[in-house]
N, C-alpha and C. Protein backbone atom coordinates (compact mmCIF):
# COMPACT_ATOMS: atom_id res chain seq x y z
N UNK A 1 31.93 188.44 68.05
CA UNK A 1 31.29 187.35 68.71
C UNK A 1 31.83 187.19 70.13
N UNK A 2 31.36 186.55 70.48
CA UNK A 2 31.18 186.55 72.36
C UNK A 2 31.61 185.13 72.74
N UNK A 3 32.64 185.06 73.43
CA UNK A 3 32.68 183.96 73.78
C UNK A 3 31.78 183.69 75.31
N UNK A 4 31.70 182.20 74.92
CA UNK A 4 30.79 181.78 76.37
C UNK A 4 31.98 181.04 77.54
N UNK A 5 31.56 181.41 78.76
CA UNK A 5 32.63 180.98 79.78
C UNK A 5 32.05 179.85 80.32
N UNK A 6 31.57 178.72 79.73
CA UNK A 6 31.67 177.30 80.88
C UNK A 6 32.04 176.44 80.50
N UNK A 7 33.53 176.17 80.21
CA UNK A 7 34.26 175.65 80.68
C UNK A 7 35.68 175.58 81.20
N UNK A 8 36.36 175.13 81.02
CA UNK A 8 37.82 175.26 81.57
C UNK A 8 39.00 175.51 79.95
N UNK A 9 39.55 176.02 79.94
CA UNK A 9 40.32 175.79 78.57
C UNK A 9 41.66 174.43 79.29
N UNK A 10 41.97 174.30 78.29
CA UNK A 10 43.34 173.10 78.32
C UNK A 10 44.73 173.66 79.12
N UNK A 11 44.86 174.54 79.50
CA UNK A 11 45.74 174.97 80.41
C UNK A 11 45.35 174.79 81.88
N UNK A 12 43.80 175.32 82.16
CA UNK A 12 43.73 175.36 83.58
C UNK A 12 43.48 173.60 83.85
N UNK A 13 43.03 172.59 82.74
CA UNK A 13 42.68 171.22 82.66
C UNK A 13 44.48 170.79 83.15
N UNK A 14 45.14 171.07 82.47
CA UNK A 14 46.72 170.54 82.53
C UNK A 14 47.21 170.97 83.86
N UNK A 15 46.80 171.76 84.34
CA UNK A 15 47.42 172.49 85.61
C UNK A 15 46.77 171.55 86.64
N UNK A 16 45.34 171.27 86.78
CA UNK A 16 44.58 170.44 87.34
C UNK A 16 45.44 169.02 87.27
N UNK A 17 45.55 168.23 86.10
CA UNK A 17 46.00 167.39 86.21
C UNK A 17 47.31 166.71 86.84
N UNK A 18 48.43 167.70 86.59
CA UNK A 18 49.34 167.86 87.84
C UNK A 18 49.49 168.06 88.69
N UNK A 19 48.59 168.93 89.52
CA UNK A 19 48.56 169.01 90.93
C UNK A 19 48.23 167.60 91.50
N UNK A 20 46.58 166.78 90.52
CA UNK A 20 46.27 165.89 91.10
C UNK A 20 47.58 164.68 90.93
N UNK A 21 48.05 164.28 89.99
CA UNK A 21 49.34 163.50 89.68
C UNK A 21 50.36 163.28 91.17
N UNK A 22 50.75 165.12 91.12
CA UNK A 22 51.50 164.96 92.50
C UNK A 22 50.79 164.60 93.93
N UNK A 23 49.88 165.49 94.39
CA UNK A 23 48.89 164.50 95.19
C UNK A 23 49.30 162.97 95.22
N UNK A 24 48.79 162.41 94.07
CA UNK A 24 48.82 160.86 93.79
C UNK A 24 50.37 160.23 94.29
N UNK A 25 51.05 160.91 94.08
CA UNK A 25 52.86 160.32 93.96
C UNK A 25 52.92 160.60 95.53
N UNK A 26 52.36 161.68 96.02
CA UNK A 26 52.72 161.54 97.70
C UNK A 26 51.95 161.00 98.30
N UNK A 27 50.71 160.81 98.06
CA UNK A 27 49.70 159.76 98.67
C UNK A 27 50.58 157.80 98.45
N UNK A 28 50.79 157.78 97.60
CA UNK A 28 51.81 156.65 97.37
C UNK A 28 52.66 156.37 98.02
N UNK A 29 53.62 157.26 97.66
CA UNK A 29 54.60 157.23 98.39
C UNK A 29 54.51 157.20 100.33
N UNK A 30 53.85 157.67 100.64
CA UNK A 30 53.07 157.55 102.00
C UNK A 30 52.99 156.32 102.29
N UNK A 31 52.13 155.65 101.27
CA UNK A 31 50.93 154.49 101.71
C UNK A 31 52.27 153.20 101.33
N UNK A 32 53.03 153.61 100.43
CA UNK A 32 54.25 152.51 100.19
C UNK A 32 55.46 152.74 102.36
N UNK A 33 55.33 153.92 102.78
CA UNK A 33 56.67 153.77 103.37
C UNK A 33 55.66 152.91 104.27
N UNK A 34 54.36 153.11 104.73
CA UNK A 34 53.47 152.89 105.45
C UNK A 34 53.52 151.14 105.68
N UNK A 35 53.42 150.64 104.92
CA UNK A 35 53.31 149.22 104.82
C UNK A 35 54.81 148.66 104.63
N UNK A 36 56.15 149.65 104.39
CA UNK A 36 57.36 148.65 104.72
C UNK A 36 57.29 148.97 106.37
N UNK A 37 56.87 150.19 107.32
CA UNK A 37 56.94 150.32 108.77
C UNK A 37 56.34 149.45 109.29
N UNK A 38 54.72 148.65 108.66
CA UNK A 38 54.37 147.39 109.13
C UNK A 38 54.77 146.43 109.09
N UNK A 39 55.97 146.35 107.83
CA UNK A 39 56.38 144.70 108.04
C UNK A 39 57.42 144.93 108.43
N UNK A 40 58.18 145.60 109.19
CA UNK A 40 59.40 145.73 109.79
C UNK A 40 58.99 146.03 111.44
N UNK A 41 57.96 146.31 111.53
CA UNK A 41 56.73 146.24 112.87
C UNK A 41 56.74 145.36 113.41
N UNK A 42 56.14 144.01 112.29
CA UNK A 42 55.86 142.93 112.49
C UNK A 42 57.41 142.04 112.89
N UNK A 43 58.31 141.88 111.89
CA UNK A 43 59.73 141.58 112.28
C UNK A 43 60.17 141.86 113.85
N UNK A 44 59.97 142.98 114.02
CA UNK A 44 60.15 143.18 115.20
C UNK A 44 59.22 142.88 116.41
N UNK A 45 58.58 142.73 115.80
CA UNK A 45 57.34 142.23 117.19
C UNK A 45 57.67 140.85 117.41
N UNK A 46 57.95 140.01 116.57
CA UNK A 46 58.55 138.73 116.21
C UNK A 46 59.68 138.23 117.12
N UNK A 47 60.53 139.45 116.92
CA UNK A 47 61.94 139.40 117.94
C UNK A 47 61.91 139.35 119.19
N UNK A 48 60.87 140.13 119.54
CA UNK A 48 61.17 140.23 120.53
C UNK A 48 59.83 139.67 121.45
N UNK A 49 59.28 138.62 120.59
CA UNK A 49 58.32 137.61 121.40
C UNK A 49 59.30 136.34 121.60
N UNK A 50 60.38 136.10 120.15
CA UNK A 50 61.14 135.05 120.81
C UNK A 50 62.14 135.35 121.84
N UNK A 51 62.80 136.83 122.07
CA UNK A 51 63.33 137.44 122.90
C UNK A 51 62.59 136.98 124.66
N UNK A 52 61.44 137.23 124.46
CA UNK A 52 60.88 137.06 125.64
C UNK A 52 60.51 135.86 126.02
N UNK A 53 60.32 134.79 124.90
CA UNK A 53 60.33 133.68 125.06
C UNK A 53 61.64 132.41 125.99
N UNK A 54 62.51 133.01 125.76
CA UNK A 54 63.67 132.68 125.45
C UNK A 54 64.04 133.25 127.12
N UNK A 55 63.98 134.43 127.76
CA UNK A 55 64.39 134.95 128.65
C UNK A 55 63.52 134.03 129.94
N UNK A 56 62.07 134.24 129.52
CA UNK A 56 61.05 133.35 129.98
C UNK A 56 61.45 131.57 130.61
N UNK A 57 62.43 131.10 129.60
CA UNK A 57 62.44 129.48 129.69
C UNK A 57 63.73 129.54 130.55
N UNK A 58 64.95 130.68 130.35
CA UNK A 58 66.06 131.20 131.36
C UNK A 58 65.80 130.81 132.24
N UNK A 59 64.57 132.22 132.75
CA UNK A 59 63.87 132.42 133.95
C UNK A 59 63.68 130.97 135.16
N UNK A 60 62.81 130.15 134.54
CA UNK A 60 62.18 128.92 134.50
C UNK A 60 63.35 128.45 134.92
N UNK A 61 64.22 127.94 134.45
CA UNK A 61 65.14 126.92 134.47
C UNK A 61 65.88 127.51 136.04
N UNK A 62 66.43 128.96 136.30
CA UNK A 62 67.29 129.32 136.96
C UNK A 62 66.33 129.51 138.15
N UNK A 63 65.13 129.41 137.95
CA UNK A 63 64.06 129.87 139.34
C UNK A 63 63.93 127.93 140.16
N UNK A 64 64.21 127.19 139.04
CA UNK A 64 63.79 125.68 139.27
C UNK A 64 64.86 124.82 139.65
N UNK A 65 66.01 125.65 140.14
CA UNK A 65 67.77 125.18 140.13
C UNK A 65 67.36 124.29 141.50
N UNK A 66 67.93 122.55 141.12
CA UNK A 66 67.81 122.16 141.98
C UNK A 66 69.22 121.75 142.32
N UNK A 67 69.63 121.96 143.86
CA UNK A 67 70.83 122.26 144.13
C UNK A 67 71.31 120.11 144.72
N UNK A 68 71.65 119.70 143.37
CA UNK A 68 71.94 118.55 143.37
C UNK A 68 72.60 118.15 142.53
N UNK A 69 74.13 117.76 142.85
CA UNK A 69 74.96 116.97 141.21
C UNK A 69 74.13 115.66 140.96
N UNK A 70 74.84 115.69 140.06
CA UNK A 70 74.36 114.14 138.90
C UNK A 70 75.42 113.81 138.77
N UNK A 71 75.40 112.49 139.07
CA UNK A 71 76.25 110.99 138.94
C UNK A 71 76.46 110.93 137.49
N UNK A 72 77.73 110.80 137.37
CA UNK A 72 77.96 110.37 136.01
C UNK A 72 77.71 108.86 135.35
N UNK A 73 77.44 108.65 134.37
CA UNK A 73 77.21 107.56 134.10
C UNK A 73 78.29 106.42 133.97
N UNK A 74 79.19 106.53 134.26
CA UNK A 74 79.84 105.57 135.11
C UNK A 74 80.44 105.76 136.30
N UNK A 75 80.35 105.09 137.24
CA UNK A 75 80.22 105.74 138.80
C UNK A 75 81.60 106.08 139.10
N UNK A 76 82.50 106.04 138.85
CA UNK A 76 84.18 106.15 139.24
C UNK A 76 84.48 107.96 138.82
N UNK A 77 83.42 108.29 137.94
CA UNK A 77 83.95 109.38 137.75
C UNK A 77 83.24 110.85 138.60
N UNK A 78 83.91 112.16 139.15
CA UNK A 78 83.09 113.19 139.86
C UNK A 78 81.56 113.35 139.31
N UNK A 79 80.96 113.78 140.24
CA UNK A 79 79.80 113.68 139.89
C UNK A 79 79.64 115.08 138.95
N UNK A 80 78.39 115.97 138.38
CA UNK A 80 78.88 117.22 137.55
C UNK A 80 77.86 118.04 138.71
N UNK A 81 78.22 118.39 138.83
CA UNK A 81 77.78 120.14 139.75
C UNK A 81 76.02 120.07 138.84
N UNK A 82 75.71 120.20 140.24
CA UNK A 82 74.31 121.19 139.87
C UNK A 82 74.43 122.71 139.02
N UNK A 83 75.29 122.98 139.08
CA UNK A 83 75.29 123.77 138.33
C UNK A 83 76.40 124.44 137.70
N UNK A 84 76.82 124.52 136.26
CA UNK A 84 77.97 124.74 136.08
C UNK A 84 78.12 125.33 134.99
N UNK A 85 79.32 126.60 134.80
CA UNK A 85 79.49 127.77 134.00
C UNK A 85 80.96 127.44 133.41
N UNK A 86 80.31 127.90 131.91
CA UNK A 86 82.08 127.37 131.58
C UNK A 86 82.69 128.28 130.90
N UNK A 87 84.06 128.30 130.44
CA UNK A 87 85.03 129.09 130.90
C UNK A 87 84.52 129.82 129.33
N UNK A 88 85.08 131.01 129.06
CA UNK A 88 84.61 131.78 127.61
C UNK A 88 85.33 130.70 126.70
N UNK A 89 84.42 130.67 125.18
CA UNK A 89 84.77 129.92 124.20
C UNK A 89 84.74 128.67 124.37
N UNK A 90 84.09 127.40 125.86
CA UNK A 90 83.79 126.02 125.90
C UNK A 90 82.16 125.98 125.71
N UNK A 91 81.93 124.82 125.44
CA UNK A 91 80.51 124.44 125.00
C UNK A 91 80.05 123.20 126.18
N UNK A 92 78.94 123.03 127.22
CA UNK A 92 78.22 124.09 127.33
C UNK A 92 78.18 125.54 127.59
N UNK A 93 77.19 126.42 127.37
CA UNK A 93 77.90 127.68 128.23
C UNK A 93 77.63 127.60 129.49
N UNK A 94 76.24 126.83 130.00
CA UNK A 94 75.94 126.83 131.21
C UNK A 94 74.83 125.68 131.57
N UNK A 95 75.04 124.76 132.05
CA UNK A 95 74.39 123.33 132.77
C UNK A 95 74.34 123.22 134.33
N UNK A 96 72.74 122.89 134.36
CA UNK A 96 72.04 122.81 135.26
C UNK A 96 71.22 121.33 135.26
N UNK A 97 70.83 121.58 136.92
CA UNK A 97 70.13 120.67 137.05
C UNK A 97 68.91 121.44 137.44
N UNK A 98 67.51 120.65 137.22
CA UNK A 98 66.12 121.68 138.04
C UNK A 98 65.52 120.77 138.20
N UNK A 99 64.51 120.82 138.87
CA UNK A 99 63.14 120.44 139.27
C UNK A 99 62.23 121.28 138.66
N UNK A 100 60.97 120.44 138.64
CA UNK A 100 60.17 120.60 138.43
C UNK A 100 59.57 120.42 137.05
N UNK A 101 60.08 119.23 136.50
CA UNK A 101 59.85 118.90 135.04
C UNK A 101 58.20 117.95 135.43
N UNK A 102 57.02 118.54 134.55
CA UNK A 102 56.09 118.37 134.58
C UNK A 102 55.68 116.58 133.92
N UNK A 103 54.97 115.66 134.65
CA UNK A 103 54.67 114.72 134.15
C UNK A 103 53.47 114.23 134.17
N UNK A 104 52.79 115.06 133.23
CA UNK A 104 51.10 114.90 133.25
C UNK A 104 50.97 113.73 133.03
N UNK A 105 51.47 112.74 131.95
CA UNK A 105 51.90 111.30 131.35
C UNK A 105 51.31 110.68 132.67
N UNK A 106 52.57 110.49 133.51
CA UNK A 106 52.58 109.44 134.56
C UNK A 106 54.07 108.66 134.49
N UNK A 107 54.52 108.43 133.31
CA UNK A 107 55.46 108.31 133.25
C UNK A 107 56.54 107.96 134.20
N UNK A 108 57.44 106.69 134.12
CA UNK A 108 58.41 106.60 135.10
C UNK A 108 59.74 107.37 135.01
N UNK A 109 59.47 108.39 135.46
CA UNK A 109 61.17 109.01 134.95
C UNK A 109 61.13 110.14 136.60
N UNK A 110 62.28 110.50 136.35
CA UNK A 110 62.87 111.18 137.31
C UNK A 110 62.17 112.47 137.13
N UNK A 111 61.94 113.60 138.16
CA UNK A 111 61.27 114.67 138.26
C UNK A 111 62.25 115.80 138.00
N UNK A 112 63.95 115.68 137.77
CA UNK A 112 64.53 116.62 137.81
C UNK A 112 65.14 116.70 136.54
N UNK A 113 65.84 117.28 135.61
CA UNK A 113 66.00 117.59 134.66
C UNK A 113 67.25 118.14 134.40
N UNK A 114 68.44 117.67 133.28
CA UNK A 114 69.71 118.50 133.27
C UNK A 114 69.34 119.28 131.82
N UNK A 115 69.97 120.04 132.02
CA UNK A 115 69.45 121.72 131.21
C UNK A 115 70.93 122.08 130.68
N UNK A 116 71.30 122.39 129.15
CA UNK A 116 72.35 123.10 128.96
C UNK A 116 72.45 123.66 128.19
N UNK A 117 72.76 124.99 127.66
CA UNK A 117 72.83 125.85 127.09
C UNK A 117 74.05 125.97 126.05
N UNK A 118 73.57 126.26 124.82
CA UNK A 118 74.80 126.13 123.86
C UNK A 118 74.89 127.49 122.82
N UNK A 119 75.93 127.66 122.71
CA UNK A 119 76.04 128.96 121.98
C UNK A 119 76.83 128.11 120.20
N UNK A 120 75.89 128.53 119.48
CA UNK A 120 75.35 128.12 118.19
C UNK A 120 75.51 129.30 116.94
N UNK A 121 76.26 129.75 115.70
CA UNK A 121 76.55 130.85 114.96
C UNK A 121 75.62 132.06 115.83
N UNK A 122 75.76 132.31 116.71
CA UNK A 122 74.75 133.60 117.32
C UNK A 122 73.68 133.28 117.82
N UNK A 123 73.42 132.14 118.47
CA UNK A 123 72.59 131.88 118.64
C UNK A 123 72.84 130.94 119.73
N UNK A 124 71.49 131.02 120.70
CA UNK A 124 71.66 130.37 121.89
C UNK A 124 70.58 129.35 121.85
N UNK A 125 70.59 127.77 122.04
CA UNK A 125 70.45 126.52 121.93
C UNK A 125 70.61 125.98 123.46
N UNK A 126 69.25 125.45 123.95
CA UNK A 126 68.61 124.35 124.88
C UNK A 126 68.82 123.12 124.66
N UNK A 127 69.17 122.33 125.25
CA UNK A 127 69.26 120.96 125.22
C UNK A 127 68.60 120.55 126.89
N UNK A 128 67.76 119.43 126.58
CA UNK A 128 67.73 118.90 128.01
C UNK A 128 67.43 117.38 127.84
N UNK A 129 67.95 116.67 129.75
CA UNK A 129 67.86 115.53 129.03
C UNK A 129 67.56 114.53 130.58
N UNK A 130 67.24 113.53 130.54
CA UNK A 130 67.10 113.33 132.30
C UNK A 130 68.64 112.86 132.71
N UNK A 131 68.55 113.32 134.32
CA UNK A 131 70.09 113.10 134.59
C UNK A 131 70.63 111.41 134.62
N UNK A 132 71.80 111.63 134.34
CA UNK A 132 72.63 110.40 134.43
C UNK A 132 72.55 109.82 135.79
N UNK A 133 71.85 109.81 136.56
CA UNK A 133 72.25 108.87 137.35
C UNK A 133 71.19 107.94 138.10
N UNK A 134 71.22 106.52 136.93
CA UNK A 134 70.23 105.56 137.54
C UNK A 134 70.66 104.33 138.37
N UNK A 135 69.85 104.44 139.61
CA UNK A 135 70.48 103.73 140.73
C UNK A 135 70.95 102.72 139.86
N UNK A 136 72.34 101.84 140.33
CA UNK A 136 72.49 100.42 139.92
C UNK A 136 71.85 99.39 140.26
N UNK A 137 71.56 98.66 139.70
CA UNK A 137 70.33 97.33 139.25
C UNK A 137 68.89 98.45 138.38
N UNK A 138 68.82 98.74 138.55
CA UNK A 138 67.91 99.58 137.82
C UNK A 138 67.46 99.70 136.25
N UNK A 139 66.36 99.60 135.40
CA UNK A 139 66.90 99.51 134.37
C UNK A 139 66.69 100.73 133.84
N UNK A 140 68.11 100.85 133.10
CA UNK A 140 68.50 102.35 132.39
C UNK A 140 67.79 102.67 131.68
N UNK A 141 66.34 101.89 130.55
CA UNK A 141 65.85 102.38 129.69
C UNK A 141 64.76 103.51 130.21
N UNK A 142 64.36 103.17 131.96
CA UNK A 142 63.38 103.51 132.10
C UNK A 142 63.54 104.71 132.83
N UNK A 143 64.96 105.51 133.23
CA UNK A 143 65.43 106.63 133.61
C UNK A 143 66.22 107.09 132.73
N UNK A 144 66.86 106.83 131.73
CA UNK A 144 67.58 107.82 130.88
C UNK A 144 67.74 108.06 129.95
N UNK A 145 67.94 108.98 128.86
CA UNK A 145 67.77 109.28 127.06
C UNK A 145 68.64 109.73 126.86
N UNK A 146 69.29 110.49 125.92
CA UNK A 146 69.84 110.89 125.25
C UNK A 146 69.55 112.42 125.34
N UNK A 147 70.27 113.68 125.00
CA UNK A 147 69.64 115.00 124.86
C UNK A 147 68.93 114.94 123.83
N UNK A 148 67.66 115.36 124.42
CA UNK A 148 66.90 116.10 123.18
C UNK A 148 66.64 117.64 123.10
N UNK A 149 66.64 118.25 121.56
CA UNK A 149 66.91 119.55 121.51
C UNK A 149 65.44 120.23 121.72
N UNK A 150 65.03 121.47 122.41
CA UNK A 150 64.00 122.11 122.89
C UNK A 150 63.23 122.74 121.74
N UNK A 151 64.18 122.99 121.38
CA UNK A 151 64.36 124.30 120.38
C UNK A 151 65.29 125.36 120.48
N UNK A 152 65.88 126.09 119.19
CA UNK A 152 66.43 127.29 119.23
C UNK A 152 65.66 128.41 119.63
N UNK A 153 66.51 129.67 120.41
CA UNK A 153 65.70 130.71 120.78
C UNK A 153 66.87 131.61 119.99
N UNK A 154 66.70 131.79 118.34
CA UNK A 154 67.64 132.62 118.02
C UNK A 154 67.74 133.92 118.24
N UNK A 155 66.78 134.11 118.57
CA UNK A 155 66.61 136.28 118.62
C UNK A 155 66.72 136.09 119.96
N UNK A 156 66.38 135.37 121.01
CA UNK A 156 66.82 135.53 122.43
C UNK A 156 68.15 135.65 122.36
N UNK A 157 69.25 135.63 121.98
CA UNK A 157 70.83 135.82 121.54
C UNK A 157 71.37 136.93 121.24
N UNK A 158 71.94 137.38 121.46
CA UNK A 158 72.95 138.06 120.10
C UNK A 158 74.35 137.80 120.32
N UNK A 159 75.12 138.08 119.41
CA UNK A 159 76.84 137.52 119.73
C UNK A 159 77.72 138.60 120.29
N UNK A 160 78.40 138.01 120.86
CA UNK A 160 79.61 139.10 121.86
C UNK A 160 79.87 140.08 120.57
N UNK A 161 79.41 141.02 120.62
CA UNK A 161 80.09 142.15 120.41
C UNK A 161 81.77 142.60 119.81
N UNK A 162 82.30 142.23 121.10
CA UNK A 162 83.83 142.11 121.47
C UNK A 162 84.57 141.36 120.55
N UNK A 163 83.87 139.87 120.48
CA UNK A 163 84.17 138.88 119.59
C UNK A 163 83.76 139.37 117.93
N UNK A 164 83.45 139.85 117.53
CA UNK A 164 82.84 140.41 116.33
C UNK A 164 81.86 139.93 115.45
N UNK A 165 81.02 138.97 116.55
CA UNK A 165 80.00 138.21 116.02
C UNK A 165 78.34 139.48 115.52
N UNK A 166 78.13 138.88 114.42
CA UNK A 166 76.83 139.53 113.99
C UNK A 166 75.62 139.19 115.07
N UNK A 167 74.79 140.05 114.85
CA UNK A 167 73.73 139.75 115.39
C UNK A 167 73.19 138.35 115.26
N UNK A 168 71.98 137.86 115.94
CA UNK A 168 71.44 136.89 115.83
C UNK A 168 70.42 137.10 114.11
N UNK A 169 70.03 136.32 113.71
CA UNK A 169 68.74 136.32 112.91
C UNK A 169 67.63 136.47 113.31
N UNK A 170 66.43 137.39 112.43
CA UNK A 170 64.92 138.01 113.48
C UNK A 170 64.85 136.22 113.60
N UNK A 171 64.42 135.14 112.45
CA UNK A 171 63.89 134.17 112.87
C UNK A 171 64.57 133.10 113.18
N UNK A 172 63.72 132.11 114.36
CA UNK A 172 64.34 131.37 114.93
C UNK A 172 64.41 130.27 114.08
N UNK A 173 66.34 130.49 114.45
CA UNK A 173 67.33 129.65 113.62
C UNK A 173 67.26 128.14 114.62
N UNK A 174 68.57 127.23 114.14
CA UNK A 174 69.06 126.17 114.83
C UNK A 174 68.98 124.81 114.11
N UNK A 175 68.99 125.14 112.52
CA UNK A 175 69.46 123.73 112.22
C UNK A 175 68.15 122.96 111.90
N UNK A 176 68.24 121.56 112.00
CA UNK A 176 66.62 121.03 111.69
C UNK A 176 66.35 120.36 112.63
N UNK A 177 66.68 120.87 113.90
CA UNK A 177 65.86 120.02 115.38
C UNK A 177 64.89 120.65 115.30
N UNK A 178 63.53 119.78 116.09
CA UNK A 178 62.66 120.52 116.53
C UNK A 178 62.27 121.64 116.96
């Protein structure tokens, strides 16, 4: 008797099926590294928008340096420098004064702005606040506050190196201020 040839016997079927199997495991494996490179893409795209964010508001502040101390709030004492850098390991790291604080409002407040920079577990922290110095007779509620925090720019940061501080965190850290 004669055998008839159409079809496959169970060997060349098994052989088939493993090739396709492996196929499958590297197509996977592909499509798996594929989508951790996007979310580590994304992480990073992240970084370095608050990176730029962060360099951006620098920018701003050091382009807007208005070259004027502020009166301390009680008058007997030096006034503080328009601008001032402090020594490694004191808090601020660096306070300013600027212009050009926007008052679409109308608002009665002063146009210039004290700015200071704080170094935070790896992380670098804005504070601003209007300056201390309201003429006398004047009333204080209507020129001066308290600091309020901007926000953290944690990935705009990273920690001295030298000092053996870790990196910053991709997301922006700082506690539960605004």
């Amino acid at each position: 008797m004669r055998r008839r040839g159409r079809g496959f016997t169970l060997l060349e079927l098994l052989v088939a099926l493993f090739i396709a199997a492996v196929m499958f495991a590297m197509g996977y494996a592909a499509i798996s590294q594929a989508v951790t490179s996007r979310d580590s893409l994304k992480q990073q795209q992240a970084h370095l928008l608050e990176l730029q964010t962060a360099v951006r508001v620098l920018e701003q502040d050091f382009v807007q340096l208005a070259p004027r101390p502020v009166r301390q709030a009680i008058g007997d004492e030096p006034a503080q420098p328009a601008l001032l850098g402090a020594v490694p390991g004191t808090q601020p790291i660096v306070a300013l004064t600027r212009g050009g604080w926007a008052n679409p409002v109308g608002l009665q407040r002063p146009g210039l702005q004290r700015v200071a920079y704080f170094r935070e577990n790896g992380t670098l922290r804005r504070e601003y606040s209007q300056p201390d110095d309201t003429p006398q007779g004047d009333d204080p509620s209507l020129s001066r506050h308290g600091p309020s925090v901007a926000g953290a720019m944690a990935a705009g940061y990273r920690g001295d190196p030298e000092a053996g501080m870790d990196p910053a965190p991709a997301s922006g850290g700082g506690g539960d201020h605004p």
